[in-house]
N, C-alpha and C. Protein backbone atom coordinates (compact mmCIF):
# COMPACT_ATOMS: atom_id res chain seq x y z
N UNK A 1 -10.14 -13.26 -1.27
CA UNK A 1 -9.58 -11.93 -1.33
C UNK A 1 -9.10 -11.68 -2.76
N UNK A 2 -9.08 -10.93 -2.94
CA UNK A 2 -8.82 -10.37 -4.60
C UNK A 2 -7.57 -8.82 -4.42
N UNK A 3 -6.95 -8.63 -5.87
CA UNK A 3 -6.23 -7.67 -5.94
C UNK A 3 -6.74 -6.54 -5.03
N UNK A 4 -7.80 -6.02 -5.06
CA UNK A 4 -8.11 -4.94 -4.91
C UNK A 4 -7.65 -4.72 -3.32
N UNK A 5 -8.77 -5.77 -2.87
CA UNK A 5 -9.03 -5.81 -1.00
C UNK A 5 -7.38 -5.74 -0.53
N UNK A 6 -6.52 -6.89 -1.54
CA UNK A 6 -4.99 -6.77 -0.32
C UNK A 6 -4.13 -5.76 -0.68
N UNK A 7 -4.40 -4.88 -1.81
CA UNK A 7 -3.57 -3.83 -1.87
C UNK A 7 -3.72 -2.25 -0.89
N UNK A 8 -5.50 -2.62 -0.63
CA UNK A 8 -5.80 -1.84 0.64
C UNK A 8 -5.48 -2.45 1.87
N UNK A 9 -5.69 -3.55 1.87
CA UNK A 9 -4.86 -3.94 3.34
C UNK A 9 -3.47 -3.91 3.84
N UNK A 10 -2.65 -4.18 1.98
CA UNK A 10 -1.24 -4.18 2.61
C UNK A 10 -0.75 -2.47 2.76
N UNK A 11 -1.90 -1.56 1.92
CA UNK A 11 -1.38 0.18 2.17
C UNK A 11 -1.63 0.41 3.64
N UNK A 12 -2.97 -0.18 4.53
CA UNK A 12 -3.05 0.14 5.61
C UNK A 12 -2.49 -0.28 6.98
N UNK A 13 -2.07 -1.53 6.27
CA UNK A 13 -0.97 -2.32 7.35
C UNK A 13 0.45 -1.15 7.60
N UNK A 14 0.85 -0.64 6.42
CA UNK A 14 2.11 0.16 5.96
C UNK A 14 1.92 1.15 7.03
N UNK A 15 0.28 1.49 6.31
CA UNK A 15 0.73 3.10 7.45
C UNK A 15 0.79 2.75 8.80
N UNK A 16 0.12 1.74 9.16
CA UNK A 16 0.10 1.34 10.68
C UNK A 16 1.24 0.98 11.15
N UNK A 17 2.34 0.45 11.22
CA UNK A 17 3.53 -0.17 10.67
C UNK A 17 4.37 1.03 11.11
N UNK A 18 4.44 1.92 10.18
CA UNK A 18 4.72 3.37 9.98
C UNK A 18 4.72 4.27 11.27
N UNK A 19 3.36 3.99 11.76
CA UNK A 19 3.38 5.29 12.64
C UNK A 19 3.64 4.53 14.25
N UNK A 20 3.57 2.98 14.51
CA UNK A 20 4.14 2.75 15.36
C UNK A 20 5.59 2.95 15.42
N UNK A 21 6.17 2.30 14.44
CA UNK A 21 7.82 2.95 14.39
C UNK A 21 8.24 4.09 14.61
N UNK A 22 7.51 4.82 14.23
CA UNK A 22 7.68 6.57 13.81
C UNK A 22 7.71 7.22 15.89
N UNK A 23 6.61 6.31 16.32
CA UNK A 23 6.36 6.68 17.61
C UNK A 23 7.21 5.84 18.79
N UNK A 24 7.31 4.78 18.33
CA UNK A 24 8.44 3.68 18.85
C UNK A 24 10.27 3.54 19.08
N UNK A 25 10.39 4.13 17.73
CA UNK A 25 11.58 4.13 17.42
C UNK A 25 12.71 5.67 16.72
N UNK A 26 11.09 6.11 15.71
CA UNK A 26 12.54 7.38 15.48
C UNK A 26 11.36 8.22 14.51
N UNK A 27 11.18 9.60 14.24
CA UNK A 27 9.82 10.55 13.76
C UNK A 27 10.47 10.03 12.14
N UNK A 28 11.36 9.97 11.77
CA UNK A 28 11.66 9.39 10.45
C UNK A 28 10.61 8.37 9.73
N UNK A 29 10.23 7.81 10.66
CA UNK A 29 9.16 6.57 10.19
C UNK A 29 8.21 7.23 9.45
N UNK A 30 7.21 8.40 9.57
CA UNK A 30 6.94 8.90 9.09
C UNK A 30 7.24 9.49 8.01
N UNK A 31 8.24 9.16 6.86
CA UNK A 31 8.50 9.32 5.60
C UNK A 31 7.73 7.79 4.96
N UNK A 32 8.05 6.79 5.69
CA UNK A 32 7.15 6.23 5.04
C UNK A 32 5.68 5.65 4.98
N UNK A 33 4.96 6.56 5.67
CA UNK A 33 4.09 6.60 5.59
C UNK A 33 3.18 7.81 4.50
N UNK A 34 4.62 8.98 4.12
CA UNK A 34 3.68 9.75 2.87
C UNK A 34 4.34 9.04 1.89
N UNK A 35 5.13 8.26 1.72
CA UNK A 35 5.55 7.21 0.24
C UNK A 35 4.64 6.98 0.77
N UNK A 36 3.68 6.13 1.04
CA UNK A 36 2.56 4.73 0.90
C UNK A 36 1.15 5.65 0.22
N UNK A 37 0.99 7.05 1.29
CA UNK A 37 -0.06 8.11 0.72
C UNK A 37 0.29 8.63 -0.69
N UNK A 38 1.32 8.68 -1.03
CA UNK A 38 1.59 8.96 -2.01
C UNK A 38 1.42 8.26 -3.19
N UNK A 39 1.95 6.59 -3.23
CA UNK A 39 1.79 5.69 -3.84
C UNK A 39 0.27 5.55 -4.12
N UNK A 40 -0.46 5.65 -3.50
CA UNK A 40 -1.80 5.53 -3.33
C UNK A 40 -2.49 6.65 -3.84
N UNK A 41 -1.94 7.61 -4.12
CA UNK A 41 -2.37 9.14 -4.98
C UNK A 41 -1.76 8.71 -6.44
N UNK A 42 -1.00 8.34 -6.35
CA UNK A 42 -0.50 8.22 -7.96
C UNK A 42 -1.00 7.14 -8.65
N UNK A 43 -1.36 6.16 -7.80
CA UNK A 43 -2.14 4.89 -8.36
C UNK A 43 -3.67 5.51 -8.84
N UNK A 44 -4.01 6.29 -8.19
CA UNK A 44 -5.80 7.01 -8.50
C UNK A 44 -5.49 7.51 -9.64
N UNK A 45 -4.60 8.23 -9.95
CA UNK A 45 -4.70 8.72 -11.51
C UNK A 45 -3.81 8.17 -12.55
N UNK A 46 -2.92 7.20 -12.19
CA UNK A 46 -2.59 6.69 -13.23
C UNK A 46 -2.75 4.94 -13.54
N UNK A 47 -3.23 4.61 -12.43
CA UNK A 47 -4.21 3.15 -12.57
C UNK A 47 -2.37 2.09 -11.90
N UNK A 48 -1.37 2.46 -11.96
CA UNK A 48 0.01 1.68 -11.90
C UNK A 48 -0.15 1.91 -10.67
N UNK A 49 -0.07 0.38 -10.21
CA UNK A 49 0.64 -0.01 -8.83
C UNK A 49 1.46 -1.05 -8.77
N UNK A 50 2.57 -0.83 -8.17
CA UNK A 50 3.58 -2.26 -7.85
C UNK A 50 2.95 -3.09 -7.03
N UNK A 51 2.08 -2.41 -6.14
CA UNK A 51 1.62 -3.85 -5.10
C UNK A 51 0.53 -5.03 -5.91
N UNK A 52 -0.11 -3.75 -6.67
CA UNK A 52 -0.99 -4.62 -7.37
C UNK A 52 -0.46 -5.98 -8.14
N UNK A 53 0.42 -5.75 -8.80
CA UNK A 53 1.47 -6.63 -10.20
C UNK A 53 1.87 -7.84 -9.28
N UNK A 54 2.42 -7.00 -7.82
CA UNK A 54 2.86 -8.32 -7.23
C UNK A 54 1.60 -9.17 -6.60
N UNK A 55 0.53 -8.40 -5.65
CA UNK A 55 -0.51 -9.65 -5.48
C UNK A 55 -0.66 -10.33 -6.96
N UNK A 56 -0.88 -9.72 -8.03
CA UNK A 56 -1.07 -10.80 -9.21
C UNK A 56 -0.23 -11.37 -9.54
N UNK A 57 0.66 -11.81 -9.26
CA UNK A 57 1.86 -12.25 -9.53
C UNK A 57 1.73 -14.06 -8.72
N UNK A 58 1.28 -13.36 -6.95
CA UNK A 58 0.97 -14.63 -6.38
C UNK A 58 -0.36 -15.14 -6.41
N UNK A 59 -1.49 -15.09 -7.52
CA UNK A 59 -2.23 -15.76 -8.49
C UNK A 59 -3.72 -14.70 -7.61
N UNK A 60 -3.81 -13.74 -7.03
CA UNK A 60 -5.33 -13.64 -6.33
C UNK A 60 -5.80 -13.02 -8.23
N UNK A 61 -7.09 -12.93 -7.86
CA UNK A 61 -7.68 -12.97 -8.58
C UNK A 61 -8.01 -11.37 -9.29
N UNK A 62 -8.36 -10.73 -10.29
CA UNK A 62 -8.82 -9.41 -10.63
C UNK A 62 -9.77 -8.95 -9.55
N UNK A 63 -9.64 -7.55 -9.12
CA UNK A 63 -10.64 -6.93 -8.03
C UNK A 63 -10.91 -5.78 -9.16
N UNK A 64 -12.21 -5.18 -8.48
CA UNK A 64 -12.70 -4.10 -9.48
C UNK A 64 -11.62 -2.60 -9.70
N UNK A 65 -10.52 -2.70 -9.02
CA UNK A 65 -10.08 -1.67 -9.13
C UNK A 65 -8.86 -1.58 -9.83
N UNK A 66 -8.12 -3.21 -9.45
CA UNK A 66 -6.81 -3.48 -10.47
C UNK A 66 -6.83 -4.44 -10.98
């Protein structure tokens, strides 16, 4: 697995995450699920992601996107 693949897995885990809570526990949950859409819009045009820095951080490897 490489940067790229777990920063899409850990955004889609989020929203999933997200909207069980949201439906589970309280409609609030759903704020964080447009932070994660959001994070993920701002990463397309400005290339900065925190998730990214941190998978590289715990050694995966360059993916084509970060």
């Amino acid at each position: 697995m490489n940067v790229s693949k777990a920063v899409q897995a850990f955004a889609g885990v989020m929203v999933l995450l997200s909207l069980f809570l949201a439906w589970a526990v309280s409609p609030w949950f759903l704020a964080l699920t447009a932070f994660v859409g959001l994070n993920l819009l701002q990463s397309a045009f400005t290339g900065f992601c925190p998730a990214a820095m941190f998978f590289r951080r715990l050694g995966l490897p360059s993916g084509s996107t970060f």
